[in-house]
N, C-alpha and C. Protein backbone atom coordinates (compact mmCIF):
# COMPACT_ATOMS: atom_id res chain seq x y z
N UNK A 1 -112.44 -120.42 189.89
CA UNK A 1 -111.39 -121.41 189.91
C UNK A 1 -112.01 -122.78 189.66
N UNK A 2 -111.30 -123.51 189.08
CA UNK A 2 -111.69 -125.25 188.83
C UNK A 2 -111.98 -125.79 189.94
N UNK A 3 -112.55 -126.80 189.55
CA UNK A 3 -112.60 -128.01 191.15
C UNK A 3 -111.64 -128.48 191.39
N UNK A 4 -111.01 -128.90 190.13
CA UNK A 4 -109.49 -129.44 189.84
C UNK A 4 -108.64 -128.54 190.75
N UNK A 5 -108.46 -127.48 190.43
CA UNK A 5 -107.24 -127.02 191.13
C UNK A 5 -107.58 -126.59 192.30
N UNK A 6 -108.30 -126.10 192.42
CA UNK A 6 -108.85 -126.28 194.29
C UNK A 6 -108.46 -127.58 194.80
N UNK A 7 -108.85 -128.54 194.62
CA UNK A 7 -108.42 -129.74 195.21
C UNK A 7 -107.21 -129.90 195.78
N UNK A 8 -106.56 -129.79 193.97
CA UNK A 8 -105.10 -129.64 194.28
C UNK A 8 -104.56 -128.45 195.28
N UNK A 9 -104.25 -127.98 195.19
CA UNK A 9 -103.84 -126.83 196.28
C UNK A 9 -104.60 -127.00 197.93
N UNK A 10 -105.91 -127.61 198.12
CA UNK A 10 -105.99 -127.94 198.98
C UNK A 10 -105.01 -129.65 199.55
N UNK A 11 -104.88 -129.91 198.51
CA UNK A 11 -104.15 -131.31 198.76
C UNK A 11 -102.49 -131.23 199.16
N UNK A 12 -102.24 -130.13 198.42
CA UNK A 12 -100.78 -129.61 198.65
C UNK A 12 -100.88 -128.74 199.69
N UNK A 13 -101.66 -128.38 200.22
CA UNK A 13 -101.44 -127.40 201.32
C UNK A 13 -101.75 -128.32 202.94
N UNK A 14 -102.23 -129.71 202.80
CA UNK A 14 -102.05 -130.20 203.60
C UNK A 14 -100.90 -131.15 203.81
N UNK A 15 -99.90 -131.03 203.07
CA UNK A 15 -99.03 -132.04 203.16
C UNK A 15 -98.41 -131.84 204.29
N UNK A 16 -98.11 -130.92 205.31
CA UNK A 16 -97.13 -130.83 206.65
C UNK A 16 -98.47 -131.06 207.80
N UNK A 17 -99.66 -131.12 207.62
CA UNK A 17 -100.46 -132.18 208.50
C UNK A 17 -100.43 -133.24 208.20
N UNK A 18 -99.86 -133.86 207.05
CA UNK A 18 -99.59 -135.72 206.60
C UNK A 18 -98.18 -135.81 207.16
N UNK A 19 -97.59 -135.01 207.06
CA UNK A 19 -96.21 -135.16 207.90
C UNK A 19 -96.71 -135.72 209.20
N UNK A 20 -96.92 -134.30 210.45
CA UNK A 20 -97.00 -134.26 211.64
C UNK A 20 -97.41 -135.79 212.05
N UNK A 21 -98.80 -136.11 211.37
CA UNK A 21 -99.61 -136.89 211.55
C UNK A 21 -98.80 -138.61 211.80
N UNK A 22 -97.82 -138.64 210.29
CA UNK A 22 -96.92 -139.61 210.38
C UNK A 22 -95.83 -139.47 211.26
N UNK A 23 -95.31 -138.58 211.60
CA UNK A 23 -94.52 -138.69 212.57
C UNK A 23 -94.94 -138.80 214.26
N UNK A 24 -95.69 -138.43 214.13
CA UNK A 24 -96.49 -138.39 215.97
C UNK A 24 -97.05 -139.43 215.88
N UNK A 25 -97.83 -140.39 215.34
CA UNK A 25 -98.21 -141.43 215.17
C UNK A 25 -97.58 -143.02 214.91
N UNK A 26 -96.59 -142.23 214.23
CA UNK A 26 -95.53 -143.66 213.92
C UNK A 26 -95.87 -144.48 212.52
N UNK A 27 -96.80 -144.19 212.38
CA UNK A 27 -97.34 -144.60 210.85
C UNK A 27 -96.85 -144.17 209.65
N UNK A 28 -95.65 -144.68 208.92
CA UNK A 28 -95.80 -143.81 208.07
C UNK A 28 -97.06 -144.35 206.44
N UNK A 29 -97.65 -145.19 206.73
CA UNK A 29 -98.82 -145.31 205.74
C UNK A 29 -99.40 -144.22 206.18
N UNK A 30 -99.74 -143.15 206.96
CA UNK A 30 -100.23 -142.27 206.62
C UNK A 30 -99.85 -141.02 205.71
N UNK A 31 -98.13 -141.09 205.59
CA UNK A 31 -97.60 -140.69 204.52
C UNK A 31 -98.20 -141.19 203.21
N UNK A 32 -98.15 -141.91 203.33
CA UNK A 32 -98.07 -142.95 201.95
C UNK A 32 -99.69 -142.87 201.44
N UNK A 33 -100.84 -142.79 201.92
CA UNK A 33 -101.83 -142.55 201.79
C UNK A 33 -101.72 -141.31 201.74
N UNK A 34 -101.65 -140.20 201.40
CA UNK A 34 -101.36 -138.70 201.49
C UNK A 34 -100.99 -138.73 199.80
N UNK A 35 -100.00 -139.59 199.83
CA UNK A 35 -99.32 -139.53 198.57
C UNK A 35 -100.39 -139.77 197.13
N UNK A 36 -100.75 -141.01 198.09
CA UNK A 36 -101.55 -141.63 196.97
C UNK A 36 -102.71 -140.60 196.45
N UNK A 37 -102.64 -140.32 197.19
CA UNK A 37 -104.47 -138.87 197.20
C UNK A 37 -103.84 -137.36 196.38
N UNK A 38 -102.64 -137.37 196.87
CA UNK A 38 -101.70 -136.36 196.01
C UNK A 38 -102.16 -136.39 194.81
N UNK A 39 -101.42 -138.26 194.12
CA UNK A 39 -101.12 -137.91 192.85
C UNK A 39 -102.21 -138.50 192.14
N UNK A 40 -103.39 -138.75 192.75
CA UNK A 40 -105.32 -138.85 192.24
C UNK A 40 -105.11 -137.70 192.01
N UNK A 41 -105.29 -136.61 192.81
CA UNK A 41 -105.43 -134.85 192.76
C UNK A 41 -105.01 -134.51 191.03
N UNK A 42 -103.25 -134.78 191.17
CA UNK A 42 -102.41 -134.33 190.08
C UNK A 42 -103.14 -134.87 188.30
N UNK A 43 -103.19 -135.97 188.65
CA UNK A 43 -103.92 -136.68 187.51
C UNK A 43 -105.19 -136.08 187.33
N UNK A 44 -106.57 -136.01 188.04
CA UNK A 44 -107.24 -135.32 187.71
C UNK A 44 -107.49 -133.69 187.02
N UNK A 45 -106.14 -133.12 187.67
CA UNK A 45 -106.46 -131.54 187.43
C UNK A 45 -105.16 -131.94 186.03
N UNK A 46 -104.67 -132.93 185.81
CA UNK A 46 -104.09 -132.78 184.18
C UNK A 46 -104.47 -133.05 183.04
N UNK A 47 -106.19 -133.81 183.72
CA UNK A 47 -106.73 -134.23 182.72
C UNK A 47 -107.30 -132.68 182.03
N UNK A 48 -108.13 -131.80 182.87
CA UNK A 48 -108.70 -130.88 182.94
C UNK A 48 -107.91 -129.53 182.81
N UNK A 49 -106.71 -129.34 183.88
CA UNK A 49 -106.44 -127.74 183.28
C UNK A 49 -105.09 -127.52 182.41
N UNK A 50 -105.68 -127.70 181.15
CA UNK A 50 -105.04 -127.54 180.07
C UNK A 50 -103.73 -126.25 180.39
N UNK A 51 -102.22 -126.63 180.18
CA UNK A 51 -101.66 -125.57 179.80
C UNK A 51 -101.38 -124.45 178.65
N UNK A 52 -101.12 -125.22 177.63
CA UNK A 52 -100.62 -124.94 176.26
C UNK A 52 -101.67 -124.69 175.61
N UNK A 53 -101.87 -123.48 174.78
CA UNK A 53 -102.66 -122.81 174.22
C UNK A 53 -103.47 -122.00 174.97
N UNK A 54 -103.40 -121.81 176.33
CA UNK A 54 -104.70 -120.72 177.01
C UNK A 54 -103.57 -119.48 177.07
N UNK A 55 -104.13 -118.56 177.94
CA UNK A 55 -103.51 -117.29 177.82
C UNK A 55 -102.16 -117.51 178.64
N UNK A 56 -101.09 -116.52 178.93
CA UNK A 56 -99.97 -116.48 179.64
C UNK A 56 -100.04 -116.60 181.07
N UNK A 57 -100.92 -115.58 181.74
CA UNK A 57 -100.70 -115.65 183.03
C UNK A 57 -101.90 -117.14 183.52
N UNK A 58 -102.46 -117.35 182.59
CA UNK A 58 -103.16 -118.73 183.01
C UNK A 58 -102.52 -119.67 182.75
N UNK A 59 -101.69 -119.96 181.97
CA UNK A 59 -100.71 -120.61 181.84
C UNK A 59 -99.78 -121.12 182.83
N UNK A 60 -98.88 -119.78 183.22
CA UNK A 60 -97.79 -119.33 184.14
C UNK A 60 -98.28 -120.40 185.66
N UNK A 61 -99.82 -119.83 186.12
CA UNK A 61 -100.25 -120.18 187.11
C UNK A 61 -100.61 -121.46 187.23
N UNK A 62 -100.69 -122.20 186.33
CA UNK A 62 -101.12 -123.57 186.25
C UNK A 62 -99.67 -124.58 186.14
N UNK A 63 -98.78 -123.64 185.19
CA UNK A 63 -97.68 -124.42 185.38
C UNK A 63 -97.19 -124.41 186.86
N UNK A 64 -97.17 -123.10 187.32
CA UNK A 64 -96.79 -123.00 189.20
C UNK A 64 -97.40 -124.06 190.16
N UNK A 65 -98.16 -124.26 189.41
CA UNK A 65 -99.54 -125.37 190.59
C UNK A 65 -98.92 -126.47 190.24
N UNK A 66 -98.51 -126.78 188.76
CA UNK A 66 -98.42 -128.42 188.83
C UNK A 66 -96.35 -128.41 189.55
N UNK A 67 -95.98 -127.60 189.25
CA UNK A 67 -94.52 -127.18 189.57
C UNK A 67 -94.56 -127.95 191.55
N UNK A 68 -95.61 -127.19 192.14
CA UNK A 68 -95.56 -127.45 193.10
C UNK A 68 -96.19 -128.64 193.61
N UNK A 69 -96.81 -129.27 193.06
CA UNK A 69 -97.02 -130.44 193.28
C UNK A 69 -96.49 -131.88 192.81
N UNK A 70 -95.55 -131.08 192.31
CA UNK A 70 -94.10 -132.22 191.92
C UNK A 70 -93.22 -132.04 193.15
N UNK A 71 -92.96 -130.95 193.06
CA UNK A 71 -92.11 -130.50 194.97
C UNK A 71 -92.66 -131.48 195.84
N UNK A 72 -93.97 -131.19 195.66
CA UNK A 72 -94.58 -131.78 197.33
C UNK A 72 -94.58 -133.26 196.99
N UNK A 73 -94.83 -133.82 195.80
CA UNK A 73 -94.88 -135.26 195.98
C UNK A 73 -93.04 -135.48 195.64
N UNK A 74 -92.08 -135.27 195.58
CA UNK A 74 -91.02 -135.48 195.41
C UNK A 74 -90.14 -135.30 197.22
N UNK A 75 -90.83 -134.34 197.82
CA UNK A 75 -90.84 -134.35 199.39
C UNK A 75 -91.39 -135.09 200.17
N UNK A 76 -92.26 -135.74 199.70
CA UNK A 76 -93.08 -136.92 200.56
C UNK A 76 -92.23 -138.53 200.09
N UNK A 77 -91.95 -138.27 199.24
CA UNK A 77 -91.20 -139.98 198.29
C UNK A 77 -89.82 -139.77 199.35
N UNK A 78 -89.32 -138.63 199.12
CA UNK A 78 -87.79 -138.58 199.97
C UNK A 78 -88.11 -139.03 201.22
N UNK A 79 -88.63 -138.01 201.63
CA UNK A 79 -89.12 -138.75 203.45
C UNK A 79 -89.10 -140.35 203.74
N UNK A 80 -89.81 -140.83 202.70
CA UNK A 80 -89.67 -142.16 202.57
C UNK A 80 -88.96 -142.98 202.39
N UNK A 81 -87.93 -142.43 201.86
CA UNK A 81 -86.53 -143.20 201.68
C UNK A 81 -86.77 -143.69 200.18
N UNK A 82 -87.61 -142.52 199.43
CA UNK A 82 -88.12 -143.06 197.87
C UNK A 82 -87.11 -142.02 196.75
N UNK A 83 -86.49 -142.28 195.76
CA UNK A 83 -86.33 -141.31 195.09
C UNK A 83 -87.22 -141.15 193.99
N UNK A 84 -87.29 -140.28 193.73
CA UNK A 84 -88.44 -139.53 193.00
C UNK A 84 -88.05 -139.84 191.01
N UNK A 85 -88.97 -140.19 190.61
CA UNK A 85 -88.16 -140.54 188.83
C UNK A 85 -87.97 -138.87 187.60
N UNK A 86 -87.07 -138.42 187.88
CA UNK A 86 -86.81 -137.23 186.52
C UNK A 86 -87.68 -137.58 185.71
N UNK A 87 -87.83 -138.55 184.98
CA UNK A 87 -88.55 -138.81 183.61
C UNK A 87 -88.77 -140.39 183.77
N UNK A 88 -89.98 -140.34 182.46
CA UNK A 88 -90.73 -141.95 182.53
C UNK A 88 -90.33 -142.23 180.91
């Protein structure tokens, strides 16, 4: 597996300890710092894991990864009272 997507998936798999953390704490910059580290993660692994043109199920799985890390940063912006942008 990449470094890239390890990261990511470790980055997305901590997002409900950036929750807890902001809510028991009262902080929500600790949301917001979560976020920010999110979408470092996202950017890095788009520089690197190419979708288009590798095989199908490598494909499939990479689209799933970045799929979910639109979820998770589109769940962290809401929390915030942020809406999230469809398109740039």
């Amino acid at each position: 597996m990449e470094k890239e997507a390890h990261d990511l998936i470790s980055k997305i798999a901590a997002f409900p300890e950036a929750i807890a953390h902001a809510c028991h704490g009262g902080e929500p910059c600790t949301l917001v710092t979560y976020l920010m580290d999110l979408c470092h993660s996202i950017s890095s692994a788009l520089n690197v894991l190419w979708v288009l043109g590798r095989e199908q199920h490598l494909a499939e799985a990479r689209m799933l990864l970045f799929w979910a890390a639109r979820v998770t940063l589109g769940n962290g912006l809401s929390i915030l009272g942020l809406r999230p942008l469809e398109r740039m």
